[in-house]
C-alpha atoms as a PDB file:
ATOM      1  CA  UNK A   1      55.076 -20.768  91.066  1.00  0.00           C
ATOM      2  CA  UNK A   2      56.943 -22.736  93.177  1.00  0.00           C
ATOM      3  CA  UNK A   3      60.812 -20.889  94.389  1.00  0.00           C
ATOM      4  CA  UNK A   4      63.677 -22.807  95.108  1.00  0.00           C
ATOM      5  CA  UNK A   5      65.653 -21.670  98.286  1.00  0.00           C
ATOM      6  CA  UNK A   6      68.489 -23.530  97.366  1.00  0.00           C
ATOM      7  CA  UNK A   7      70.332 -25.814  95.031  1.00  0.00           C
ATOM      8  CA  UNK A   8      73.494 -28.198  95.820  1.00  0.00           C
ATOM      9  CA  UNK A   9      75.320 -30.896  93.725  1.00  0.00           C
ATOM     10  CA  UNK A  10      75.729 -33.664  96.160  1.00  0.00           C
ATOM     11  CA  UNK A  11      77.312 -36.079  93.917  1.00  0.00           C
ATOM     12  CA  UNK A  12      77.933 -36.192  89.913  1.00  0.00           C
ATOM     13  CA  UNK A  13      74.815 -35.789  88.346  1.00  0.00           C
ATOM     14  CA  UNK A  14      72.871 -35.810  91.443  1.00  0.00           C
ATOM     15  CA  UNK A  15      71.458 -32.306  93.377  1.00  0.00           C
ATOM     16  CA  UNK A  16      69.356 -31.376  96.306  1.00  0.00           C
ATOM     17  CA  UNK A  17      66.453 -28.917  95.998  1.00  0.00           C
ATOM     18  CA  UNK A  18      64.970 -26.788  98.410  1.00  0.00           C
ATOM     19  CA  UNK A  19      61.680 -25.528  97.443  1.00  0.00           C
ATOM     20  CA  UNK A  20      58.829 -23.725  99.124  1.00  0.00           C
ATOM     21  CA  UNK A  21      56.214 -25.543  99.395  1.00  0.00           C
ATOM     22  CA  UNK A  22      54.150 -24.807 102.881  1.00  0.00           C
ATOM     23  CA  UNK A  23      51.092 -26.569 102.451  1.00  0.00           C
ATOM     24  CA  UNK A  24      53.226 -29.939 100.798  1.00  0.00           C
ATOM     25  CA  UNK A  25      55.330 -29.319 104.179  1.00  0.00           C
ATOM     26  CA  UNK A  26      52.679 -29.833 106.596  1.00  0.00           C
ATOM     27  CA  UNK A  27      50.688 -32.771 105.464  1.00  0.00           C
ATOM     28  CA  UNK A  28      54.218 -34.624 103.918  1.00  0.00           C
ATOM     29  CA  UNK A  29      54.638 -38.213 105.976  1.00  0.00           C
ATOM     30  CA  UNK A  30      57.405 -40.375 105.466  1.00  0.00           C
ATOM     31  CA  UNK A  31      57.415 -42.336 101.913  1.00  0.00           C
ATOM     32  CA  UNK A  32      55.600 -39.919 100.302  1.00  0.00           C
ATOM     33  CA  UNK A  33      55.773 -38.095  97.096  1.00  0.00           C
ATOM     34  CA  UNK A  34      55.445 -35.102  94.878  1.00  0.00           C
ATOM     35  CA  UNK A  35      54.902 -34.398  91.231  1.00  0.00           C
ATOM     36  CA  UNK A  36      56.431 -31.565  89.344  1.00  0.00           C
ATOM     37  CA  UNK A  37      55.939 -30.006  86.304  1.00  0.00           C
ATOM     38  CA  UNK A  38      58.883 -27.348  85.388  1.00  0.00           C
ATOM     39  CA  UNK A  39      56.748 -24.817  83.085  1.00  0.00           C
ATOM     40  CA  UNK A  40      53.315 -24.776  81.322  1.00  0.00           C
ATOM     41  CA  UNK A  41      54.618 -26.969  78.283  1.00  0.00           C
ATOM     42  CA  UNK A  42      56.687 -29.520  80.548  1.00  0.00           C
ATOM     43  CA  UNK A  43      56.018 -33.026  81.530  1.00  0.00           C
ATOM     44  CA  UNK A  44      54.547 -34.284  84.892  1.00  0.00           C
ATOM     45  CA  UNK A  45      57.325 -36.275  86.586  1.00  0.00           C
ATOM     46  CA  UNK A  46      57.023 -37.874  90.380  1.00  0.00           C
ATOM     47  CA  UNK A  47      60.059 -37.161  92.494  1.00  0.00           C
ATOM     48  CA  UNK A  48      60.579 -38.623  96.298  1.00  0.00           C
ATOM     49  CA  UNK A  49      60.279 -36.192  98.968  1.00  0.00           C
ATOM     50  CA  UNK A  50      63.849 -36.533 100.656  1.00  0.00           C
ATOM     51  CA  UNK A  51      62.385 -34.313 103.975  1.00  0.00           C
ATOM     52  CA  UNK A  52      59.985 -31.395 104.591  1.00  0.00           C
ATOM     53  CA  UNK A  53      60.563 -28.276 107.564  1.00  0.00           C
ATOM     54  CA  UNK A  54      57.012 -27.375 108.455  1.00  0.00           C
ATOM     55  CA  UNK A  55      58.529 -24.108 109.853  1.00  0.00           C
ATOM     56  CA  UNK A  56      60.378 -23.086 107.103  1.00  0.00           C
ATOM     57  CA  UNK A  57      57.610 -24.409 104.737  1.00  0.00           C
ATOM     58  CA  UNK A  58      59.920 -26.069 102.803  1.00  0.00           C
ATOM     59  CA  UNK A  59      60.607 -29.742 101.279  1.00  0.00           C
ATOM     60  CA  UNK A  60      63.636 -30.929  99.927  1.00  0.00           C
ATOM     61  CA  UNK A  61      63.871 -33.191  96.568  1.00  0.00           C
ATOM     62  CA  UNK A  62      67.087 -35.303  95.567  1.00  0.00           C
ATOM     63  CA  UNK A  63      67.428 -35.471  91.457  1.00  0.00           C
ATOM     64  CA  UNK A  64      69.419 -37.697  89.371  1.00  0.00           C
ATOM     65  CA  UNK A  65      69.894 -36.544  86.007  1.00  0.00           C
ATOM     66  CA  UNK A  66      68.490 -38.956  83.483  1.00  0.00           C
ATOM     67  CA  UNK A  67      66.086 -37.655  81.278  1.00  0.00           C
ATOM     68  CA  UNK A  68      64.920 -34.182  79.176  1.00  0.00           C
ATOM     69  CA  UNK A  69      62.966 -33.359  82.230  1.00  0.00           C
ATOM     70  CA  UNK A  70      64.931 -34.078  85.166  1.00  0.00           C
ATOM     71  CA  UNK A  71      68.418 -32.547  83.062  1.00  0.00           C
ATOM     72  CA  UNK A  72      66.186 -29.578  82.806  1.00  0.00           C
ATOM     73  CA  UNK A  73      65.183 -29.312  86.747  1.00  0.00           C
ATOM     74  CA  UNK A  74      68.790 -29.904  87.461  1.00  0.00           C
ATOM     75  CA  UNK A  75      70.088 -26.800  85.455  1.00  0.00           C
ATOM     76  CA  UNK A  76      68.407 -24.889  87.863  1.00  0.00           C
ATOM     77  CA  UNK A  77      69.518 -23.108  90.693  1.00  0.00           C
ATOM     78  CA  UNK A  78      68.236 -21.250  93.958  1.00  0.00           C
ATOM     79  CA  UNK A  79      65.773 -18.231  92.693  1.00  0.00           C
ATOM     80  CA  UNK A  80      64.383 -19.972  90.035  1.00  0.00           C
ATOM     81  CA  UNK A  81      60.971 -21.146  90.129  1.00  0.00           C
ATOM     82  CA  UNK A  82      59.324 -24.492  89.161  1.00  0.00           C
ATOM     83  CA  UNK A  83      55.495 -23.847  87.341  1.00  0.00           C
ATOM     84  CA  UNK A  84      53.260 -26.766  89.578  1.00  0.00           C
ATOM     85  CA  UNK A  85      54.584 -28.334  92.731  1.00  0.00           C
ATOM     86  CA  UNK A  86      51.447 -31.100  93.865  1.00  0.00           C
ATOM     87  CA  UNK A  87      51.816 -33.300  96.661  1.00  0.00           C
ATOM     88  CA  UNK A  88      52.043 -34.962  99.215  1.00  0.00           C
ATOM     89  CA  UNK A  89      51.012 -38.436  97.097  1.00  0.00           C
ATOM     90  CA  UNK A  90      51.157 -41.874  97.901  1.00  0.00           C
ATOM     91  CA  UNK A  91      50.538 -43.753 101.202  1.00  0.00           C
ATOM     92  CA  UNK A  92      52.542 -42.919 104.238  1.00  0.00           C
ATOM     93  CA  UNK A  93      55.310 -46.157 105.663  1.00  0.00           C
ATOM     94  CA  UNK A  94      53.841 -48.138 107.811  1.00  0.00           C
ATOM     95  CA  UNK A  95      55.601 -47.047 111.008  1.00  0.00           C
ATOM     96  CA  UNK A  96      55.751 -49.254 114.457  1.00  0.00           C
ATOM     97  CA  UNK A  97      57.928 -51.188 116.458  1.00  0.00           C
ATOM     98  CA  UNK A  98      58.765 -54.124 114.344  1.00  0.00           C
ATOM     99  CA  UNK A  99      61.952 -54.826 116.309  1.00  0.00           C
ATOM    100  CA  UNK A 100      65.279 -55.245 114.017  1.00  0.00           C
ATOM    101  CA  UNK A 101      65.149 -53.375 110.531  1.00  0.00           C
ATOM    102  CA  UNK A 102      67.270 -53.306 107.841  1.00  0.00           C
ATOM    103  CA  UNK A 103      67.314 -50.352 105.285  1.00  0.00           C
ATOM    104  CA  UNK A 104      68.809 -51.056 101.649  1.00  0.00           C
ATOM    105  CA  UNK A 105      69.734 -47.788  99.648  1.00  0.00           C
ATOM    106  CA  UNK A 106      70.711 -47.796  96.218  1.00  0.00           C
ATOM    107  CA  UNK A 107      71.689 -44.380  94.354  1.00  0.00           C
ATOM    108  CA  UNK A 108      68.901 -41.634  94.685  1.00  0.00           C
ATOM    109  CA  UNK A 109      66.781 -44.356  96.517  1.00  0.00           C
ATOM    110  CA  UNK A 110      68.006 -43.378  99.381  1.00  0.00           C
ATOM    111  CA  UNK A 111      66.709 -40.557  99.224  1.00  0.00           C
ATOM    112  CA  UNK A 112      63.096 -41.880  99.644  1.00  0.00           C
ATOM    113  CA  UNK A 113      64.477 -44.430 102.387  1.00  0.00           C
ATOM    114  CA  UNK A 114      65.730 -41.963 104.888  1.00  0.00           C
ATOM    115  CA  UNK A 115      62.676 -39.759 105.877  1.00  0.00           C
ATOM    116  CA  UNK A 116      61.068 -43.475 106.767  1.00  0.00           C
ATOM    117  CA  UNK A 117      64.459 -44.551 108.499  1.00  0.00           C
ATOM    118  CA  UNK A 118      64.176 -41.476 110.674  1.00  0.00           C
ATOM    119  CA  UNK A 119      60.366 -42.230 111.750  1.00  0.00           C
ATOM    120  CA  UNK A 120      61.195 -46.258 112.249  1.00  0.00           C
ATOM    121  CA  UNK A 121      63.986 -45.358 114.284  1.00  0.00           C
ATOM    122  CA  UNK A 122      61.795 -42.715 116.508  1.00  0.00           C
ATOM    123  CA  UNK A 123      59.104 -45.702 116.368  1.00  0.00           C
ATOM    124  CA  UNK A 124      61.841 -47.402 118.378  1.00  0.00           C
ATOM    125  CA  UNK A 125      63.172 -49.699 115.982  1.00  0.00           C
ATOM    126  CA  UNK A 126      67.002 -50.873 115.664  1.00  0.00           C
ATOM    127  CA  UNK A 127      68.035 -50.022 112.613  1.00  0.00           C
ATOM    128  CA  UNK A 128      70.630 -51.407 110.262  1.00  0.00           C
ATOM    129  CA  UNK A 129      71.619 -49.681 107.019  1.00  0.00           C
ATOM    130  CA  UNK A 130      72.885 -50.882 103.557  1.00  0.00           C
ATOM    131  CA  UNK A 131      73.963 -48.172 101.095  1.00  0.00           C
ATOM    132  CA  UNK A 132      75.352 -49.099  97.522  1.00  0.00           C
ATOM    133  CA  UNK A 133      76.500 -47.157  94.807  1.00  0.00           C
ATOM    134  CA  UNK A 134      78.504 -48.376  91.414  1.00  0.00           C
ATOM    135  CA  UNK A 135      81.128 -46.491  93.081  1.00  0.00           C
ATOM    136  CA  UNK A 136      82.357 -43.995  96.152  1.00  0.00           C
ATOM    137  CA  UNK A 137      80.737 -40.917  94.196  1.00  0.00           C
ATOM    138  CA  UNK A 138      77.096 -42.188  94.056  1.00  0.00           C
ATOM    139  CA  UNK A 139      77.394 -42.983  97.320  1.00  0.00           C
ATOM    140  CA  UNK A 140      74.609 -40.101  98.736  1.00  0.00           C
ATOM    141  CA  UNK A 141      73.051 -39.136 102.449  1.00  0.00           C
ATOM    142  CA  UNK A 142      75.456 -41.069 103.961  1.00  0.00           C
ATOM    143  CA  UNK A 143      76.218 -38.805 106.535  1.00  0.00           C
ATOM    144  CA  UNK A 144      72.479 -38.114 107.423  1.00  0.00           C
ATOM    145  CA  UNK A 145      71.316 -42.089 107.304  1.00  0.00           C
ATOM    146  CA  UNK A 146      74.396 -42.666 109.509  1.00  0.00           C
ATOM    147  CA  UNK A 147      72.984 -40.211 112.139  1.00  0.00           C
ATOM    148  CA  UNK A 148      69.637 -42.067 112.025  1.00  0.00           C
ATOM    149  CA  UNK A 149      71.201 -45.596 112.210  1.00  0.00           C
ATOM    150  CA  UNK A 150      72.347 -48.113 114.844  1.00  0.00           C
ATOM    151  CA  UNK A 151      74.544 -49.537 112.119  1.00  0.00           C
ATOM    152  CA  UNK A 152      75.882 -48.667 108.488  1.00  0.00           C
ATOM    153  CA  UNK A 153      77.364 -50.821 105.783  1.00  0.00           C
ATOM    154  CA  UNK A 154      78.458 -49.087 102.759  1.00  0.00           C
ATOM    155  CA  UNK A 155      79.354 -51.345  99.060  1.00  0.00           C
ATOM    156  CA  UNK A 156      80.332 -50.216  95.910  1.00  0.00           C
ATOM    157  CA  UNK A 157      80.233 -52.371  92.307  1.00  0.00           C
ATOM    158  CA  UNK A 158      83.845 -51.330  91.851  1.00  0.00           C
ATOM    159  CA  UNK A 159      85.404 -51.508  96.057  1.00  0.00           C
ATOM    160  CA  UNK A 160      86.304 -47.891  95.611  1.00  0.00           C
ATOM    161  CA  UNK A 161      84.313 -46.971  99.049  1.00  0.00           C
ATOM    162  CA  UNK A 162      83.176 -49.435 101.797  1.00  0.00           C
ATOM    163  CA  UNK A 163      83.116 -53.073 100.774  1.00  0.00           C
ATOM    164  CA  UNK A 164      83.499 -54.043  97.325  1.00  0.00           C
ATOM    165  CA  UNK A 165      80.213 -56.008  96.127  1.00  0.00           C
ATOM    166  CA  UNK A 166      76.565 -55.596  95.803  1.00  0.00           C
ATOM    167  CA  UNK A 167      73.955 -54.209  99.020  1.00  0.00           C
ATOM    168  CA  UNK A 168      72.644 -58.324  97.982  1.00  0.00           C
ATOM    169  CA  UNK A 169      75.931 -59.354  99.693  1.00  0.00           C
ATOM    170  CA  UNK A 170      75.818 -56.948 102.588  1.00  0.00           C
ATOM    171  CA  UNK A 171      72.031 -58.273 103.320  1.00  0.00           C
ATOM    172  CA  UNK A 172      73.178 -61.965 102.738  1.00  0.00           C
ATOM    173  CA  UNK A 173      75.857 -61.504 105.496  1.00  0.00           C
ATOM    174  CA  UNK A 174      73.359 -59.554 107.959  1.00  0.00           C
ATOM    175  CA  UNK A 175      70.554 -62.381 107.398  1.00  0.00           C
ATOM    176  CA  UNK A 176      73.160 -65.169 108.676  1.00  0.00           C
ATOM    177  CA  UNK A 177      74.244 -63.233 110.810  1.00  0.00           C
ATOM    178  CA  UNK A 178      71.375 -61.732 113.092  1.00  0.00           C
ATOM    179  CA  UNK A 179      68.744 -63.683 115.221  1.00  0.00           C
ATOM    180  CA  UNK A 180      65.301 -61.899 113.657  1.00  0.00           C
ATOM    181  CA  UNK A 181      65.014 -59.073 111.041  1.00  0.00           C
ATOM    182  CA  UNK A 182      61.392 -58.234 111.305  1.00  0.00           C
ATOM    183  CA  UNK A 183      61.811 -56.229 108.130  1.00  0.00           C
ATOM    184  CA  UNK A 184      63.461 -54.915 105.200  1.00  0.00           C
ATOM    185  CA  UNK A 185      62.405 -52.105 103.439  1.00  0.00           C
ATOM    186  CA  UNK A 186      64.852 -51.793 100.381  1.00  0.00           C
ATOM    187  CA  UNK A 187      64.337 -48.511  97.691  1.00  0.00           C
ATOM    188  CA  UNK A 188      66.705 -48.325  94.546  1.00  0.00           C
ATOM    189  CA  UNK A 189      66.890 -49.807  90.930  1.00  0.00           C
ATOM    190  CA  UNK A 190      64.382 -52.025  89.961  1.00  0.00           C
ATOM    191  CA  UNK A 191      66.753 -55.021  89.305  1.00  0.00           C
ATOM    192  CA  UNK A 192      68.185 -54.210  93.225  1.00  0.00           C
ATOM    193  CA  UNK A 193      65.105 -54.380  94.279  1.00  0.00           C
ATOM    194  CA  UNK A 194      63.962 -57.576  92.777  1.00  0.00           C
ATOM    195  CA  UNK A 195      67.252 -59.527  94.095  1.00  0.00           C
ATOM    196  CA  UNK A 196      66.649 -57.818  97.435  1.00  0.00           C
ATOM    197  CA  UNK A 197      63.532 -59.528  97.282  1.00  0.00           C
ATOM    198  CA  UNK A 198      64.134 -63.117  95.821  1.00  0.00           C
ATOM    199  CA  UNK A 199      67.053 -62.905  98.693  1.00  0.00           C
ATOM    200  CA  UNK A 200      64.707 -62.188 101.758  1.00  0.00           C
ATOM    201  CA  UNK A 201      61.442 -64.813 100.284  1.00  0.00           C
ATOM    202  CA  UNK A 202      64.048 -67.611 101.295  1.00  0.00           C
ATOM    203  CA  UNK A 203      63.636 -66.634 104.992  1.00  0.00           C
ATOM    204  CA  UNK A 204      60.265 -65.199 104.960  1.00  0.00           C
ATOM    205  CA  UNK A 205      61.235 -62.024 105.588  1.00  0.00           C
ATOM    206  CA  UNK A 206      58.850 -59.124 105.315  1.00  0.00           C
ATOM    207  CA  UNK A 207      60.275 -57.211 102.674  1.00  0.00           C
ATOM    208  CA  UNK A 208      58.686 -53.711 101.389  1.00  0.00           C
ATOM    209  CA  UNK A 209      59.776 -52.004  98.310  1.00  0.00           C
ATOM    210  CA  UNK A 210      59.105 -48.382  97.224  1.00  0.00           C
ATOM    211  CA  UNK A 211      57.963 -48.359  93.409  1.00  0.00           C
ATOM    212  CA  UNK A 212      58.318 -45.692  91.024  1.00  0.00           C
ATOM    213  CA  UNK A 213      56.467 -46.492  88.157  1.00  0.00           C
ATOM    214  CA  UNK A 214      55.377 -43.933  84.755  1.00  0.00           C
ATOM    215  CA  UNK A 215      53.182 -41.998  86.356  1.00  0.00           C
ATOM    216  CA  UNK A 216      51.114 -39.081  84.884  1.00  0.00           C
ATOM    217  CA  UNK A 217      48.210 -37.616  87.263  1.00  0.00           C
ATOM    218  CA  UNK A 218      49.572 -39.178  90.378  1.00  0.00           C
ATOM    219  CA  UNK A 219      45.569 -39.828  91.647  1.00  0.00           C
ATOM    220  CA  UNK A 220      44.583 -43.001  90.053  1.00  0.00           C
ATOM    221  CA  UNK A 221      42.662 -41.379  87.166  1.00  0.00           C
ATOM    222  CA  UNK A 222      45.119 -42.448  84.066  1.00  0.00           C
ATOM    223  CA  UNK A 223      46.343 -45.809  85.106  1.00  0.00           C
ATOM    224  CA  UNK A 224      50.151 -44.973  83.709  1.00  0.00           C
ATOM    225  CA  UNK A 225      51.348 -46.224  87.428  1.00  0.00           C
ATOM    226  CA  UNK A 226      49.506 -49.501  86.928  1.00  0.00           C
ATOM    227  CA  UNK A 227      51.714 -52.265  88.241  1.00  0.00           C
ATOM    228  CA  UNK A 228      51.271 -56.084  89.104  1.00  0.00           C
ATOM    229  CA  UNK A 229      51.214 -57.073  92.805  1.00  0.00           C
ATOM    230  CA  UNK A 230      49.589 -60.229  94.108  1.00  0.00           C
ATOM    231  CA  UNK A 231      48.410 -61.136  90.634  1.00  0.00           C
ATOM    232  CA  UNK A 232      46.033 -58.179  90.950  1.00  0.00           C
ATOM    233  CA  UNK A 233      46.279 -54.505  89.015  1.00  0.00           C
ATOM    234  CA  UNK A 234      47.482 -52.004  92.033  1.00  0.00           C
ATOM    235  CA  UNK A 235      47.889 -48.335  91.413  1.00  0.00           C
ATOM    236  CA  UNK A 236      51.529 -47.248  92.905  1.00  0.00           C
ATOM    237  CA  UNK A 237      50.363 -43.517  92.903  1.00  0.00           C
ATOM    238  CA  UNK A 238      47.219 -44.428  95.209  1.00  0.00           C
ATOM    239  CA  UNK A 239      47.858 -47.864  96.391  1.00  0.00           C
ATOM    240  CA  UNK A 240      51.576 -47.327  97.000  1.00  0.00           C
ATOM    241  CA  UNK A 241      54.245 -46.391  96.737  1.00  0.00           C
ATOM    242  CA  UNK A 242      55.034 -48.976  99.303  1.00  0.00           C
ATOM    243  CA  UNK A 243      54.252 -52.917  98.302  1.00  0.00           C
ATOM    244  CA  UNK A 244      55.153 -56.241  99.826  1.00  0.00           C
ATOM    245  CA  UNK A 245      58.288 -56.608  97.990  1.00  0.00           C
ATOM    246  CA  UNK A 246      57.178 -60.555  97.288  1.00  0.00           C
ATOM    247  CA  UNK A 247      54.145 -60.081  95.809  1.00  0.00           C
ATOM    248  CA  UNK A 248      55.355 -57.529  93.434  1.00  0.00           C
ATOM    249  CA  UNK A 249      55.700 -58.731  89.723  1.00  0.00           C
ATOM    250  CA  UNK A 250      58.971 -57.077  89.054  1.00  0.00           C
ATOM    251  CA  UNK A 251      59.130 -58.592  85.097  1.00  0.00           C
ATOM    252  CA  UNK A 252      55.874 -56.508  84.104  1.00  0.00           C
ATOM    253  CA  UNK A 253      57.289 -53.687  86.044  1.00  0.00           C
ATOM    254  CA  UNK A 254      60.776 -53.395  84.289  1.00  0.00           C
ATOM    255  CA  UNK A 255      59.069 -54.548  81.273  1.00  0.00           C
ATOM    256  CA  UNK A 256      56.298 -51.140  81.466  1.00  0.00           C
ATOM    257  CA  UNK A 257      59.554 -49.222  82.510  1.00  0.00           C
ATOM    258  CA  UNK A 258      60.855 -49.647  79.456  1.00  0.00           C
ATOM    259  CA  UNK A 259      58.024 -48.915  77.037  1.00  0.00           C
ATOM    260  CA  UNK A 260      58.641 -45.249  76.231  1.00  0.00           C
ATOM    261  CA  UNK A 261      62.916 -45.736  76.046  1.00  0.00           C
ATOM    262  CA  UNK A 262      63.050 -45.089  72.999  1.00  0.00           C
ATOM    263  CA  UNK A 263      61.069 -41.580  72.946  1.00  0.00           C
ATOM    264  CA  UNK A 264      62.634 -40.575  76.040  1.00  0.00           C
ATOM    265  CA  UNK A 265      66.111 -41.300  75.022  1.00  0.00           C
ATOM    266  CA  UNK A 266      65.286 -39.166  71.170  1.00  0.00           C
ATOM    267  CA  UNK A 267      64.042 -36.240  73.717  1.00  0.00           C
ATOM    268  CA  UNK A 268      67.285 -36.281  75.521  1.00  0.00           C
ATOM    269  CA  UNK A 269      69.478 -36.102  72.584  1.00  0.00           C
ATOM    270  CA  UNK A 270      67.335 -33.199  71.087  1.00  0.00           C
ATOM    271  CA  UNK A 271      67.419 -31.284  74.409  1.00  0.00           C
ATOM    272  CA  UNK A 272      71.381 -31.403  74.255  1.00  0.00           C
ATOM    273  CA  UNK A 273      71.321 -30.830  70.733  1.00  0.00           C
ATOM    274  CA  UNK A 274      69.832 -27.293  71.540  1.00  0.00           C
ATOM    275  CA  UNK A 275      71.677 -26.874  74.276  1.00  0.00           C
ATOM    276  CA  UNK A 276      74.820 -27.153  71.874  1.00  0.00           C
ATOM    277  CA  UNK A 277      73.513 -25.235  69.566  1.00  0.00           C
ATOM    278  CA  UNK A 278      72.222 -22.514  72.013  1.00  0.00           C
ATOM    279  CA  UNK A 279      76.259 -21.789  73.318  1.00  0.00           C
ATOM    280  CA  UNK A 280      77.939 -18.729  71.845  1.00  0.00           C
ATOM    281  CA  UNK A 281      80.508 -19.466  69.498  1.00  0.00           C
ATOM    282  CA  UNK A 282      84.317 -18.448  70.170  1.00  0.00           C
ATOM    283  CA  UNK A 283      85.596 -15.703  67.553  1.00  0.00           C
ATOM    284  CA  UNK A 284      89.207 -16.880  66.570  1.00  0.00           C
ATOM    285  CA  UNK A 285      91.446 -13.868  65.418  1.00  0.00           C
ATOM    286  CA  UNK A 286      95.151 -13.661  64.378  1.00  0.00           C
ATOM    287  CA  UNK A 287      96.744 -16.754  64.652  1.00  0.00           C
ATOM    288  CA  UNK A 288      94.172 -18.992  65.405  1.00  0.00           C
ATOM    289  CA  UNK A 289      94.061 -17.665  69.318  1.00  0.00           C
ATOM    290  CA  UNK A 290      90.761 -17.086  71.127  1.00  0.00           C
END
């Protein structure tokens, strides 16, 4: 059993976990991940490993409510334990001096982009940084992503924080705009990440994208990660999570992404029935008053 130190709602929907996890905690390296399962009957889900205290032997998770499983992790609260915490997965960032960066953030994404923004910015890099949101309130580490950047741009869909647009716009303006960007590394919704994408192949930008496909085992043993990249079969739980953002086949990705919908929104909808059905009723007496 895995116990969480502490639990925080950092924006609606969205909270931070602290769990302890010592051995995850050492070996963890920037733009990797862990997988989770809640209790013995529970699904495996992968989740981004926002940071990791090798003295505390903690790591810290970021959750967006979307699903059975992660509206289930999200109920929880500091003292409560999680069943099976594995990790660290995935390939570490590739971390040098590349010169001028640019970070793009969308929702929980950022999460996965700011342990890497800390290590390219220690690697000596000057980094810029795009965060997006649909509006102000899904607007998340901004604070801690400012600390690590040179410069930060903030958009939202609806102008109600920063400049009104998409992080596309923000990134168009920077690419006229500066001399060089040696590199982009943009983490977010698939679509965002496909547009940041199309948007940097005009310049020949190297462009890396964190991918979260289904994933199962998280070792390369089920092939549930299985995505398209260079016209070849890649594995994002071995291989990745990290890919050259223009050699990623983002239309078999969303399309993959979308396979199990259906089930996953009918497992929702049960889960909140029984939640429903689990509160205690009000007893009305006299004149209708609780």
């Amino acid at each position: 059993m895995f116990k969480i130190l502490s639990a925080a709602q950092i924006a609606p929907g969205i909270k931070r976990f602290v769990i302890e996890a010592p051995r995850i905690a050492r070996k963890h390296e920037a733009g990797q991940f862990l997988i989770l399962r809640l209790d013995e009957h529970g699904e495996r889900i992968p989740l981004t490993i926002e940071s990791a205290n090798v003295g505390r032997g903690t790591v810290s998770i970021v959750v967006q409510a979307v699903g059975k499983t992660t509206s289930q992790l999200n109920a929880l609260n500091a003292g409560d334990s999680i069943q099976d915490v594995v990790g660290p997965l995935g390939k570490a960032s590739e971390i040098k001096n590349f010169g001028t960066v640019v970070i793009v953030g969308g929702g929980v994404g950022t999460a996965l982009a700011y342990p890497t923004t800390v290590a390219l910015k220690r690697a000596g890099n000057r980094i810029l940084t795009i965060l997006g949101g649909r509006n102000r309130d899904l607007v998340i580490l901004e604070d801690e992503m400012r600390a690590t950047s040179d410069v930060l741009y903030v958009t939202t869909d609806d102008g109600s924080y920063g400049q009104k647009g998409l992080v596309t716009d923000k990134l168009r303006e920077l690419m006229a705009a500066e001399e060089r960007i040696a590199l982009v590394l943009a983490v977010g919704p698939v679509p965002m990440m496909k547009a940041v994408a199309d948007l940097t192949r005009e310049k020949d930008i190297h462009t890396v994208v964190s991918l979260n496909p289904i994933m199962i085992d998280g070792t390369g043993m089920c092939g549930g990660c299985r995505v398209l990249v260079g016209g070849k079969s890649q594995f994002a739980c071995v291989d990745g999570p990290e890919f050259d953002a223009h050699d990623v086949n983002f239309e078999v990705l969303m399309q993959r992404n979308r396979m199990y919908r259906e089930a996953e929104k009918r497992s929702l909808e049960e889960y909140q029935r029984v939640l429903r059905e689990s509160e205690p009723s009000v007893c009305l007496v006299g004149g209708g008053q609780p």
